[in-house]
C-alpha atoms as a PDB file:
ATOM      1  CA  UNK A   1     112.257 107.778 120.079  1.00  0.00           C
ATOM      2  CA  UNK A   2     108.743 106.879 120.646  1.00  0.00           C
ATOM      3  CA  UNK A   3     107.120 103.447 119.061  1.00  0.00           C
ATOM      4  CA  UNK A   4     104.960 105.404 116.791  1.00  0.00           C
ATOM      5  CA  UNK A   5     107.848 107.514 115.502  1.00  0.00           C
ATOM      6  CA  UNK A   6     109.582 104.405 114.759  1.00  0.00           C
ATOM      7  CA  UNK A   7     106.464 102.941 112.760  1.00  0.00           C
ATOM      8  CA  UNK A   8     106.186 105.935 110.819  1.00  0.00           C
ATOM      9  CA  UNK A   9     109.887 106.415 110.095  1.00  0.00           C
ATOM     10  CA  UNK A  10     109.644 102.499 108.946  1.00  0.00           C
ATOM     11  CA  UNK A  11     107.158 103.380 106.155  1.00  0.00           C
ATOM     12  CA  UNK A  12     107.241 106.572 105.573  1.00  0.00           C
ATOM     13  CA  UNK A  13     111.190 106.701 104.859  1.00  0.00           C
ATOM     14  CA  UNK A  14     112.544 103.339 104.363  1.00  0.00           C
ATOM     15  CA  UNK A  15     109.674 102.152 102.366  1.00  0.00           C
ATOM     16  CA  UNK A  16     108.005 104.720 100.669  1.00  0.00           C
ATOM     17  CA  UNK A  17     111.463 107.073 100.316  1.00  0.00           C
ATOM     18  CA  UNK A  18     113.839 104.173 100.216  1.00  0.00           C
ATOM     19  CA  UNK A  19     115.852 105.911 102.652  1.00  0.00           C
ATOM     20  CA  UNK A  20     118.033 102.271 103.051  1.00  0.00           C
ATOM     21  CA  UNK A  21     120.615 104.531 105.067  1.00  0.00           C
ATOM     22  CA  UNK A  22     117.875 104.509 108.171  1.00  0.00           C
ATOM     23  CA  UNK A  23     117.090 101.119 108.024  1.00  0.00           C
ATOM     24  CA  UNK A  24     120.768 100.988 110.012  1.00  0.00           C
ATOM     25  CA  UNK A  25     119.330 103.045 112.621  1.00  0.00           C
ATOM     26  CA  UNK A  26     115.868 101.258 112.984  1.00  0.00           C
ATOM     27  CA  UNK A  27     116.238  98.039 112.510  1.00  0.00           C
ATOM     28  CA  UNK A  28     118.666  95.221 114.897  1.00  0.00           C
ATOM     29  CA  UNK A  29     121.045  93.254 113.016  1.00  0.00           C
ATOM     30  CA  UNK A  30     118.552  90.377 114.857  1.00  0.00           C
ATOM     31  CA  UNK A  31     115.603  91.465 113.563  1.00  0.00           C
ATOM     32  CA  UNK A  32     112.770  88.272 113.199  1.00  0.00           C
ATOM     33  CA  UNK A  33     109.761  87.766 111.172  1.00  0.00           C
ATOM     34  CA  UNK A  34     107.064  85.168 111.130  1.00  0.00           C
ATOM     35  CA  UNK A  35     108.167  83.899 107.618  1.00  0.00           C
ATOM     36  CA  UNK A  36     111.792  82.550 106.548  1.00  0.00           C
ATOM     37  CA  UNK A  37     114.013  85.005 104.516  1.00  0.00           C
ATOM     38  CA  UNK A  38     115.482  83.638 101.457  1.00  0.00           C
ATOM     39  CA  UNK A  39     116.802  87.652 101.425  1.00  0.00           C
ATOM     40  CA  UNK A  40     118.726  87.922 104.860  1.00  0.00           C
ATOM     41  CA  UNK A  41     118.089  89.125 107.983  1.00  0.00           C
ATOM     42  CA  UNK A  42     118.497  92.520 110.016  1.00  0.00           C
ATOM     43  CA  UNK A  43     118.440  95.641 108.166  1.00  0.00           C
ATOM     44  CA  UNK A  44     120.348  94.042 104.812  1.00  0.00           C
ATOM     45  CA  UNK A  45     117.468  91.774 104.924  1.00  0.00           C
ATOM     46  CA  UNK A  46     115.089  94.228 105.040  1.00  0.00           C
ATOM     47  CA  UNK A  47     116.361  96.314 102.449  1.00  0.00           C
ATOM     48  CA  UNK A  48     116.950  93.437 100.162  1.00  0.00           C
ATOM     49  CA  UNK A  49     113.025  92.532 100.528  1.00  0.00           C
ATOM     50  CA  UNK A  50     111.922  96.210  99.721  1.00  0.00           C
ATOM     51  CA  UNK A  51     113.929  95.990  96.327  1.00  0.00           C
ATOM     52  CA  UNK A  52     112.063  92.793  95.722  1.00  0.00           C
ATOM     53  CA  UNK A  53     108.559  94.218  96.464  1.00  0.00           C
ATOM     54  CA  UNK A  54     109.786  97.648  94.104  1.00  0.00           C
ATOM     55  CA  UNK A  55     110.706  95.113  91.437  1.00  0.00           C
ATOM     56  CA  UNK A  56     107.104  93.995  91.534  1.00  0.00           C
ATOM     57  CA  UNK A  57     105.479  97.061  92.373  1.00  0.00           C
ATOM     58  CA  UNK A  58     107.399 100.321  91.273  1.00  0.00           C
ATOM     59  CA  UNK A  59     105.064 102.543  92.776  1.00  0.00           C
ATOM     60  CA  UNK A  60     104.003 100.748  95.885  1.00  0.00           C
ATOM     61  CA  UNK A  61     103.394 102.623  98.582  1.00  0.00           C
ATOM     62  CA  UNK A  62     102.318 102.231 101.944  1.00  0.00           C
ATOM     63  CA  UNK A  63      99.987 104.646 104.242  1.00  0.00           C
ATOM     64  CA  UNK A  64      99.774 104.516 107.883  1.00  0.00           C
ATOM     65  CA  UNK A  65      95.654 104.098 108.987  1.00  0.00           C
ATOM     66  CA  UNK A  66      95.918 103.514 112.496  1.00  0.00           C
ATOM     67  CA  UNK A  67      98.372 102.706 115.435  1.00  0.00           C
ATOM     68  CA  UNK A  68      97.941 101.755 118.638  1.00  0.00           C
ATOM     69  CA  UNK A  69     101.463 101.119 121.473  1.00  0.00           C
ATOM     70  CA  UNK A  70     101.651  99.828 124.322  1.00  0.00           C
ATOM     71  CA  UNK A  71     105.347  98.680 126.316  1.00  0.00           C
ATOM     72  CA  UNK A  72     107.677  97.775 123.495  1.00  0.00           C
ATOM     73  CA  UNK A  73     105.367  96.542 120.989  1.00  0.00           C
ATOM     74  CA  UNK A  74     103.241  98.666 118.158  1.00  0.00           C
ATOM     75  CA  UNK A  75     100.488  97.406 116.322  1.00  0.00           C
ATOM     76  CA  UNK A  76     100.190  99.136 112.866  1.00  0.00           C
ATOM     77  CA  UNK A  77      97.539  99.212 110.565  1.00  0.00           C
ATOM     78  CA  UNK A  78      98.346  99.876 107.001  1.00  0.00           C
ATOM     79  CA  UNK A  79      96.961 100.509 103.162  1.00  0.00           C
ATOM     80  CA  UNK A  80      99.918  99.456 100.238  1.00  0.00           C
ATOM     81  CA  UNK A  81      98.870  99.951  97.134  1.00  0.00           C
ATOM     82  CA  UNK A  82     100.850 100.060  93.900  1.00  0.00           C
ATOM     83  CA  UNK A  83     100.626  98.785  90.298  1.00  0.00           C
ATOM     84  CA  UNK A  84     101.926  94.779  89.875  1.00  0.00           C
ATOM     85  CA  UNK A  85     104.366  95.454  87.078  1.00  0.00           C
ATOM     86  CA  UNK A  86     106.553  92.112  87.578  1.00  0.00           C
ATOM     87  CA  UNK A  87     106.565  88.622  88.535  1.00  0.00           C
ATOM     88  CA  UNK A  88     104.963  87.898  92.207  1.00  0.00           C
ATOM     89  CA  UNK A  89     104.493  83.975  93.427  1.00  0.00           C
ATOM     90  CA  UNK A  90     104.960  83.164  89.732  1.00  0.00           C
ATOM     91  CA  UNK A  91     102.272  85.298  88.708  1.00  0.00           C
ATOM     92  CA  UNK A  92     103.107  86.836  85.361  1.00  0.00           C
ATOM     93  CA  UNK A  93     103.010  90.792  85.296  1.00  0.00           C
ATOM     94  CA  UNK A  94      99.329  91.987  85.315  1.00  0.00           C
ATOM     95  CA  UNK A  95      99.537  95.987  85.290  1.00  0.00           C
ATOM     96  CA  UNK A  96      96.759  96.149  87.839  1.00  0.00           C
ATOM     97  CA  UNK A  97      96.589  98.388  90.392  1.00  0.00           C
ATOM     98  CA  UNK A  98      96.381  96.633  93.878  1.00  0.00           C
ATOM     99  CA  UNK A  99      95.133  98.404  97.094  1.00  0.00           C
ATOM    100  CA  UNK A 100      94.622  96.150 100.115  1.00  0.00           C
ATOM    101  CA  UNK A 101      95.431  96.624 103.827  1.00  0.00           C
ATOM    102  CA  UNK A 102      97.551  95.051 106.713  1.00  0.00           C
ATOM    103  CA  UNK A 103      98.485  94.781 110.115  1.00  0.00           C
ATOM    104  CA  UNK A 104     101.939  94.515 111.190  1.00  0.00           C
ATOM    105  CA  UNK A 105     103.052  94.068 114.861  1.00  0.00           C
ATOM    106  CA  UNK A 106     106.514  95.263 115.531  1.00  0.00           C
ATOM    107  CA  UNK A 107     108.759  94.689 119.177  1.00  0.00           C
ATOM    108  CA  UNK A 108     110.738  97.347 119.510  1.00  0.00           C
ATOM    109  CA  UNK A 109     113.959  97.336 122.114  1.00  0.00           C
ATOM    110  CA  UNK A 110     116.484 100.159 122.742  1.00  0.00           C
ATOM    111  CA  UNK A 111     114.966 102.210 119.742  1.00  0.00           C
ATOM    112  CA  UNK A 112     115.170  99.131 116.919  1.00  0.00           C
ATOM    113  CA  UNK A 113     112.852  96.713 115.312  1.00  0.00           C
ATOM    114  CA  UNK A 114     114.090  93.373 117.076  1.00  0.00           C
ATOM    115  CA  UNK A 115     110.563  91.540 115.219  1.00  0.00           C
ATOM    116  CA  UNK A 116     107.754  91.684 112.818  1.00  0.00           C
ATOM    117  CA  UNK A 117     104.736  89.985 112.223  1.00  0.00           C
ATOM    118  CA  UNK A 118     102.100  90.852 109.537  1.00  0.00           C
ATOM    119  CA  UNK A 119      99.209  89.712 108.423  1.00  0.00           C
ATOM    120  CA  UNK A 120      97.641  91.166 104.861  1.00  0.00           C
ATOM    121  CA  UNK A 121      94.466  90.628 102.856  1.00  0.00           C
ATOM    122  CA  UNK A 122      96.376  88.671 100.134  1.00  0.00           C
ATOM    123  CA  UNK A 123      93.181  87.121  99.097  1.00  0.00           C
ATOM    124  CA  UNK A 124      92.135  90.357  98.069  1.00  0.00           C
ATOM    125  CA  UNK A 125      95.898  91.561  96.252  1.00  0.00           C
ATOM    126  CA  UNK A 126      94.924  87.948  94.219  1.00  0.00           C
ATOM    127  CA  UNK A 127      91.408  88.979  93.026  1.00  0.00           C
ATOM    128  CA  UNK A 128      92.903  92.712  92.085  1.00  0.00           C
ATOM    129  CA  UNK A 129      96.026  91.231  89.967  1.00  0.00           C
ATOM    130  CA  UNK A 130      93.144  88.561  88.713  1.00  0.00           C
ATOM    131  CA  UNK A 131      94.829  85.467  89.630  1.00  0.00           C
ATOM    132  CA  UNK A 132      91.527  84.587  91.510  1.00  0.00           C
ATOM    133  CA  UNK A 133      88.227  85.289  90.569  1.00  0.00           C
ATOM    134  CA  UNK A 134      85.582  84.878  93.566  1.00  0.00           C
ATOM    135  CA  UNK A 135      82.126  86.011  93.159  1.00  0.00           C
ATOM    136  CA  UNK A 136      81.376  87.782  96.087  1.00  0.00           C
ATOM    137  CA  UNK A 137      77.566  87.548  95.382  1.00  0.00           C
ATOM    138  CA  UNK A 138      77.813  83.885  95.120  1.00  0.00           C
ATOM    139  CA  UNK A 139      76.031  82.693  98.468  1.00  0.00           C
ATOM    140  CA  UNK A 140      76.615  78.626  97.796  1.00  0.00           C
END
């Protein structure tokens, strides 16, 4: 299977379908990310997170902007957007809509996520759920 089948399958089923079953399939049993998991590692992990993020965004979804592969690594550029219906970095429930893109770089080896790295514009998924209020005509 080709990287960008892999990234697609990644979002398009095991996020956006919750298709946990493929997760098994996709992901190693070693995958790594840049941050800690209080909710496990390898596929469990991953599939523990996504039930998190659903808990505070029932209809998140993500969408797929751009890709670009090269060797065993993908670089993915992604929209989520979703409504922020429960409690996120001790943020009280809003019901704001949120819409903010992301990068994520997976490694990919013998077919299965073995790492991923993202980076999103969180400073923007703040200003949408209104936890921070920048004025972006403000030039001081």
């Amino acid at each position: 299977m080709k990287n960008n089948e892999i990234a697609k399958l990644y979002f398009e089923e095991i996020w956006n379908k919750k298709n946990f079953e493929l997760a098994y399939d996709l992901i190693s049993k070693e995958l790594t990310t840049r941050f800690p998991s209080t909710h496990g590692y390898g596929p469990e992990g991953l599939i523990n997170v996504i039930k998190a993020r659903y808990s505070i965004f029932p209809d998140l979804r993500f969408e797929i902007i751009d890709s670009v592969s090269e060797d065993n690594k993908i670089w993915v550029r992604y929209n989520f957007t979703g409504t922020h219906k429960g409690t996120f970095w001790n943020i009280k429930p809003t019901n704001q809509k949120v819409n903010f893109d992301g990068i994520i770089l997976f490694n990919i080896n013998l077919g299965k996520i073995i790492k991923a790295s993202s980076i999103r514009d969180e400073l923007t998924l703040l200003e949408q759920i209104r936890y921070l209020n920048i004025n972006k005509d403000d030039n001081q």
